[in-house]
N, C-alpha and C. Protein backbone atom coordinates (compact mmCIF):
# COMPACT_ATOMS: atom_id res chain seq x y z
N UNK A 1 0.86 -1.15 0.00
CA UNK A 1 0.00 0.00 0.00
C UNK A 1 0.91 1.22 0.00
N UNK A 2 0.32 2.29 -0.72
CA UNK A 2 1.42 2.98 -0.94
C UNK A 2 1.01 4.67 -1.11
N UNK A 3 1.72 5.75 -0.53
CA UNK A 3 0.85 6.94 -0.10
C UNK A 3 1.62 8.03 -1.06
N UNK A 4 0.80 8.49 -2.12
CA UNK A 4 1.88 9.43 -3.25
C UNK A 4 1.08 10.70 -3.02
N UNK A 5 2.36 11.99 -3.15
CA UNK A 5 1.98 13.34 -2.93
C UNK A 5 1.55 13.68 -4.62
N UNK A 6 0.83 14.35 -5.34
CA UNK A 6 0.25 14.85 -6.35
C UNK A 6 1.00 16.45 -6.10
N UNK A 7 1.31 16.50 -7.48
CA UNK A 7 1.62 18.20 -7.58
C UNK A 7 0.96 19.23 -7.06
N UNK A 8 -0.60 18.99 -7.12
CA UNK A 8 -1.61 19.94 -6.28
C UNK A 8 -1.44 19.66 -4.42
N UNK A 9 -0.95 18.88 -4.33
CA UNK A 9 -0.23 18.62 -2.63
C UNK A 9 -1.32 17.69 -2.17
N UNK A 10 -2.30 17.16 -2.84
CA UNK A 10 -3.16 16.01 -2.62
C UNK A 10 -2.58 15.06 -2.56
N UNK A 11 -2.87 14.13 -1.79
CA UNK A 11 -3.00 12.32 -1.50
C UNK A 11 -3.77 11.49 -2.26
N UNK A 12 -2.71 10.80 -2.58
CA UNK A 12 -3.50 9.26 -3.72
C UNK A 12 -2.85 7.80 -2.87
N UNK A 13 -3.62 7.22 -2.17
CA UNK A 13 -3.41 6.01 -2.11
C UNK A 13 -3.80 5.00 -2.97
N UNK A 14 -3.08 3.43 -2.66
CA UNK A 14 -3.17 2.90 -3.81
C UNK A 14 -2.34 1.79 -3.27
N UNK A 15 -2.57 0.50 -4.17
CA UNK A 15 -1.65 -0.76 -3.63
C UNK A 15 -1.67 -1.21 -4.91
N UNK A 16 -0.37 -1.76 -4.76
CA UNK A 16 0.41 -2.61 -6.45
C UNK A 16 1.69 -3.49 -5.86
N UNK A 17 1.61 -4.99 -7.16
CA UNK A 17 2.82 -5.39 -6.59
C UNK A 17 3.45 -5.23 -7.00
N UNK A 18 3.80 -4.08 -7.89
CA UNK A 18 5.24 -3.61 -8.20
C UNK A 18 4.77 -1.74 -8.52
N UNK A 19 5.55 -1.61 -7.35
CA UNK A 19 5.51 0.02 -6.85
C UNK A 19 6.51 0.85 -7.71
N UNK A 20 7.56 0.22 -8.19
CA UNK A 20 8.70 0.95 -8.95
C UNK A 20 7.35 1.20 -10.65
N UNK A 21 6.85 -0.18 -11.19
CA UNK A 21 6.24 -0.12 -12.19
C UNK A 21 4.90 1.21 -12.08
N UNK A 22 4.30 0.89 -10.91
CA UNK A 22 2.84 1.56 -10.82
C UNK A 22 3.03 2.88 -10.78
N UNK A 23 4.44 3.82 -10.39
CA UNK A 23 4.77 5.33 -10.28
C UNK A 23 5.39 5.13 -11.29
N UNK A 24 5.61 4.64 -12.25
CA UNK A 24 6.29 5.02 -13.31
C UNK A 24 4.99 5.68 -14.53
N UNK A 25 3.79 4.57 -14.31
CA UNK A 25 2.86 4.22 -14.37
C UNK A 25 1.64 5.64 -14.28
N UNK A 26 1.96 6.14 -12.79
CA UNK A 26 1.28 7.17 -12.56
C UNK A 26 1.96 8.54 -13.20
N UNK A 27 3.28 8.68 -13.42
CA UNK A 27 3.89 9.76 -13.88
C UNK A 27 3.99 9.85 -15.20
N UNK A 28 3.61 8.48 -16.12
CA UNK A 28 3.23 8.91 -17.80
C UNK A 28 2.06 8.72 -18.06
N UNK A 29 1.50 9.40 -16.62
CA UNK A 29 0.01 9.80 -16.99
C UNK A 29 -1.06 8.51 -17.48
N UNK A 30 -0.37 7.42 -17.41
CA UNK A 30 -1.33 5.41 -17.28
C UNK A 30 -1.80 5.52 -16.13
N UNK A 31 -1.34 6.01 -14.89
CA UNK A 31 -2.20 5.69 -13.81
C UNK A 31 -3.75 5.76 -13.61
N UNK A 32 -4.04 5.86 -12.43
CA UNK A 32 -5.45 5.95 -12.13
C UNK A 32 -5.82 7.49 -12.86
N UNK A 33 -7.06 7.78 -13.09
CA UNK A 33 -7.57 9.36 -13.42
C UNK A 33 -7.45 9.87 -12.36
N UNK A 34 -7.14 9.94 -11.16
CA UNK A 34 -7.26 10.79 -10.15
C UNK A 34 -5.69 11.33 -9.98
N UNK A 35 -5.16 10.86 -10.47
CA UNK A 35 -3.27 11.28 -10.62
C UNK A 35 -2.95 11.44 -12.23
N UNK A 36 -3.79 11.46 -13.17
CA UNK A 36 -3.71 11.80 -14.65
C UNK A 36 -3.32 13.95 -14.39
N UNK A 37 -4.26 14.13 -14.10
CA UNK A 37 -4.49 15.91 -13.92
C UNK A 37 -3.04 16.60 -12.90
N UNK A 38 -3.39 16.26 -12.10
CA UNK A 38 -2.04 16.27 -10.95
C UNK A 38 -0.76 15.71 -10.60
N UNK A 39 -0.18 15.62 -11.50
CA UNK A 39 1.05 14.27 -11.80
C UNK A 39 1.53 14.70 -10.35
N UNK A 40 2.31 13.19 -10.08
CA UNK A 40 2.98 12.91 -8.76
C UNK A 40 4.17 13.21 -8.96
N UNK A 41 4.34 13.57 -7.30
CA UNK A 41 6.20 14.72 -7.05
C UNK A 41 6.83 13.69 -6.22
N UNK A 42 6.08 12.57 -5.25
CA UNK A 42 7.17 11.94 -4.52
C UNK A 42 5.95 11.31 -3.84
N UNK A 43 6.91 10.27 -3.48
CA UNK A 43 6.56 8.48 -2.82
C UNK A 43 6.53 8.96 -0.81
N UNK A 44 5.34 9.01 -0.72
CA UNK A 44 5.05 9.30 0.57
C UNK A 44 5.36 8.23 1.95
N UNK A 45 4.53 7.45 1.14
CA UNK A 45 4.70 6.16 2.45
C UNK A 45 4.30 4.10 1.58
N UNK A 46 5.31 4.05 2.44
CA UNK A 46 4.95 2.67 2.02
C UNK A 46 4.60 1.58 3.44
N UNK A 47 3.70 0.89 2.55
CA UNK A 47 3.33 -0.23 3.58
C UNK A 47 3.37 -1.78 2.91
N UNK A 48 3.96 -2.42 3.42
CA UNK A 48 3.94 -3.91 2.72
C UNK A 48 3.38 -5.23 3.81
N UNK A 49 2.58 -6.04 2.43
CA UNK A 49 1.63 -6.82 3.50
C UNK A 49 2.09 -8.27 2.51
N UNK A 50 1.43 -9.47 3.46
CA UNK A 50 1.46 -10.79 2.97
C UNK A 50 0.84 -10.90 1.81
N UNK A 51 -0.65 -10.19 1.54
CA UNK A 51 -1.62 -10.48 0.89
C UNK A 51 -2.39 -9.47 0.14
N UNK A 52 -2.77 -9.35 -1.37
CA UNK A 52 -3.68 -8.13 -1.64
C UNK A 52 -4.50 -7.84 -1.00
N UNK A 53 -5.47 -8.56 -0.41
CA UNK A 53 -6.78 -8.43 0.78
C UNK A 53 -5.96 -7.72 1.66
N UNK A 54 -5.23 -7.59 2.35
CA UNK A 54 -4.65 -7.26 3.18
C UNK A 54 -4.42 -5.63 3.26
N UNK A 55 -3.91 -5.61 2.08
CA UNK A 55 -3.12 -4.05 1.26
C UNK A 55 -4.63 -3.34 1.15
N UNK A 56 -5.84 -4.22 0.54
CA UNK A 56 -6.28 -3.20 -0.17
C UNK A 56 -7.13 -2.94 1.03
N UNK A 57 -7.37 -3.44 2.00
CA UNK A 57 -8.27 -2.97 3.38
C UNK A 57 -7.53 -1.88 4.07
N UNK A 58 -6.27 -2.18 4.08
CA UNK A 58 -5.46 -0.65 4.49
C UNK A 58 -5.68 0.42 4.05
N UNK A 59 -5.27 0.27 2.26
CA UNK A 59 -5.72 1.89 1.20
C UNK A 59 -6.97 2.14 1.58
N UNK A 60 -8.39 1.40 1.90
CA UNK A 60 -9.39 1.78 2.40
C UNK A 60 -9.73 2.40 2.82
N UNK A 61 -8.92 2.08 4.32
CA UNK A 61 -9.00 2.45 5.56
C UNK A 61 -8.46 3.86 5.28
N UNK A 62 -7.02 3.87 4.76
CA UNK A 62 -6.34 5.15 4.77
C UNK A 62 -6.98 6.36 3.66
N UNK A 63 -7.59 5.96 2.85
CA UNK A 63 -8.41 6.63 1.77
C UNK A 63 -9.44 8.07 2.77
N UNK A 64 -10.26 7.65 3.77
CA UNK A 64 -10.50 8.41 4.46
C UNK A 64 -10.60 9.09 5.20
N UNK A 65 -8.78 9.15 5.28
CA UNK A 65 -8.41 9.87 6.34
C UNK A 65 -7.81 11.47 5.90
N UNK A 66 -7.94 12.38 6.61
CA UNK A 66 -7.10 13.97 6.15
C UNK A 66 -5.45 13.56 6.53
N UNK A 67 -5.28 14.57 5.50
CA UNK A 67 -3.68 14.90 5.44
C UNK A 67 -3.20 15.09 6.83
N UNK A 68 -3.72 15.20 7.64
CA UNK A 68 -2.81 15.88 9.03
C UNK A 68 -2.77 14.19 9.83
N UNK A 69 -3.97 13.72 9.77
CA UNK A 69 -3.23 11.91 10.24
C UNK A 69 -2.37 11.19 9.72
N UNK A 70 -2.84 11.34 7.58
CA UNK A 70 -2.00 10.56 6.63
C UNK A 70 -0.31 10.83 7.40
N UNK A 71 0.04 12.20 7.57
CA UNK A 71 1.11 12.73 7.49
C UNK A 71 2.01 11.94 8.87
N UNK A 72 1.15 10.82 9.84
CA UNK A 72 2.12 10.39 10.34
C UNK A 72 2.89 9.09 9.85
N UNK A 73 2.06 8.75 8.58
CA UNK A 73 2.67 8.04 8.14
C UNK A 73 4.10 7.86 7.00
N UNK A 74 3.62 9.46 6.86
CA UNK A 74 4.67 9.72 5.57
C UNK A 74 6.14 9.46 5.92
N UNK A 75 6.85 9.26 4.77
CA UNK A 75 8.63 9.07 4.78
C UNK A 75 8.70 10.35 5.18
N UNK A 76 9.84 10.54 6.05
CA UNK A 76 10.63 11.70 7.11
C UNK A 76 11.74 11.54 5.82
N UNK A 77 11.94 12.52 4.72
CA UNK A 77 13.01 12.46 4.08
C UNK A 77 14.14 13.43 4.24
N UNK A 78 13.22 14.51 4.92
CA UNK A 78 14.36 15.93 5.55
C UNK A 78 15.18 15.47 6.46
N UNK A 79 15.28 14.81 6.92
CA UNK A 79 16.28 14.39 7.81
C UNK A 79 17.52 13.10 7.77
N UNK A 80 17.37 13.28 5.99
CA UNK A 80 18.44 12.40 5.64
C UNK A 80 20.05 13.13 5.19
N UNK A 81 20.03 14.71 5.38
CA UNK A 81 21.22 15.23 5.10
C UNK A 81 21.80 15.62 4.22
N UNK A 82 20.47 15.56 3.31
CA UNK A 82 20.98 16.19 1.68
C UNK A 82 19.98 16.82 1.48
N UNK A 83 20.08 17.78 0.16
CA UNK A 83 19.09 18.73 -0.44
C UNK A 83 18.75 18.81 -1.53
């Protein structure tokens, strides 16, 4: 399951088993229509499970949540020491 920022600073969740393919996917504009208009700037959060059932009850779950909860899930990338 997997949490991508959109250029408009919106949230698209989403689960795939191959995450390198599915943002490649979403950024030549194949993805879902809800990331066609707003192309994606960066890979928010990842979650990995045993099972699709699994994944896709999470994106669910996480689908209705606001940005200020999503955001504890997001990758902390500022604090890796580069710019």
């Amino acid at each position: 399951m997997d949490i991508l920022e959109c250029s408009d600073r919106s949230t698209y969740a989403g689960s795939t088993r191959d995450l390198k393919r599915r943002v490649t996917q979403h950024n030549e504009e194949m993805g879902a229509l809800y990331t066609r208009a707003p192309l994606l700037l960066r890979l928010l959060s990842v979650e990995e499970f045993e099972n699709a059932a699994d994944a896709f009850r999470r994106e669910t779950q996480v689908q209705g949540w606001g940005r200020t909860k999503l955001s504890r899930l997001f990758v902390d990338d500022s604090s890796n020491g580069t710019d």
